[in-house]
Protein backbone atom coordinates (compact mmCIF):
# COMPACT_ATOMS: atom_id res chain seq x y z
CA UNK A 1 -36.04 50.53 -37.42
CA UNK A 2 -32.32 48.71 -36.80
CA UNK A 3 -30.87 52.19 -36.51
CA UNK A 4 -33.90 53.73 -34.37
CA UNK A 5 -33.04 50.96 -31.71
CA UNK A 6 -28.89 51.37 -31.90
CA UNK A 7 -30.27 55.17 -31.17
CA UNK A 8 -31.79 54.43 -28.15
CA UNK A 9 -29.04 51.99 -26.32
CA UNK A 10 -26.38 54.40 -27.19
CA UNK A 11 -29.05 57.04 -25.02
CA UNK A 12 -29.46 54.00 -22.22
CA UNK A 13 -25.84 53.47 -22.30
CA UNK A 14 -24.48 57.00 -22.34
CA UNK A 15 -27.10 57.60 -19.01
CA UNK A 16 -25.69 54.65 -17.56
CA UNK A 17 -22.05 56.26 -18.24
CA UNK A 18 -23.70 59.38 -16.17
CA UNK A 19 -24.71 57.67 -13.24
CA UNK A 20 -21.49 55.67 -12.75
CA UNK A 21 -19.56 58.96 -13.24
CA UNK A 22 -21.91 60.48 -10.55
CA UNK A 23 -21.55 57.77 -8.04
CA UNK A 24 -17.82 56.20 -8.80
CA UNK A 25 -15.55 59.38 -9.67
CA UNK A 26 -13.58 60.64 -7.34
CA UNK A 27 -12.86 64.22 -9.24
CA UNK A 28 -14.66 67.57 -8.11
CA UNK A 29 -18.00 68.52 -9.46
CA UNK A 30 -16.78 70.22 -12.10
CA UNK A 31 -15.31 67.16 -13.35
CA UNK A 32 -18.29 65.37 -12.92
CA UNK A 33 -20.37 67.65 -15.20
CA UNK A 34 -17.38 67.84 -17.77
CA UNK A 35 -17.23 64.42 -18.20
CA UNK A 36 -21.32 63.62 -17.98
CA UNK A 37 -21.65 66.30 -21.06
CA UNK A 38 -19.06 65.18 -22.92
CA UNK A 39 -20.43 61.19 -22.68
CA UNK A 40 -23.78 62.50 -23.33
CA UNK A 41 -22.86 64.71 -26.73
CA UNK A 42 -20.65 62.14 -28.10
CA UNK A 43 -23.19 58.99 -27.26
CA UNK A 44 -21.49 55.54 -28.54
CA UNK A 45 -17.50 57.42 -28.63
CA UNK A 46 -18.11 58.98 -25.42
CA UNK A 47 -19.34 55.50 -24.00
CA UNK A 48 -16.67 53.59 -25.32
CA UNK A 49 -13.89 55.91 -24.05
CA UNK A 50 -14.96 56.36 -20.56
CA UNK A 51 -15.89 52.50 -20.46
CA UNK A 52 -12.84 51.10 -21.59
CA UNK A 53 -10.18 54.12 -20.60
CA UNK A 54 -11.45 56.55 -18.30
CA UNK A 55 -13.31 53.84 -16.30
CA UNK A 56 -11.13 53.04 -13.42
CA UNK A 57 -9.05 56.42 -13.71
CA UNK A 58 -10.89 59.14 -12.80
C-alpha cells in the first residue's frame, strides 16, 4: 500500500518536472524532450536532479 502511494507521487512529481521544463526552459525543443524523457524514466532521481540542479540552469 505505502509503496503503491510513493509510486504514484514520484508519477505526479516527475509530470510536474515536465510541465515546468515545458513552460520555464529556455533550451530548443530537442532539449525539452531530452530532458522530459529522461525525468520521466528515472521518476524520483530524475526529479531530484532537475529540482535541485538543473532547476534554474537550463
Amino acid at each position: 500500500m505505502i509503496t503503491s502511494i510513493i509510486y504514484i507521487l514520484g508519477i505526479v512529481c516527475a509530470i510536474w518536472c515536465v510541465v515546468d521544463i515545458f513552460k520555464t526552459a529556455k533550451c530548443g525543443i530537442i532539449g525539452k524532450i531530452l530532458f522530459s524523457i529522461l525525468v520521466l524514466a528515472f521518476s524520483w532521481i530524475g526529479f531530484a536532479v532537475y529540482y535541485f540542479l538543473l532547476r534554474g540552469k537550463i
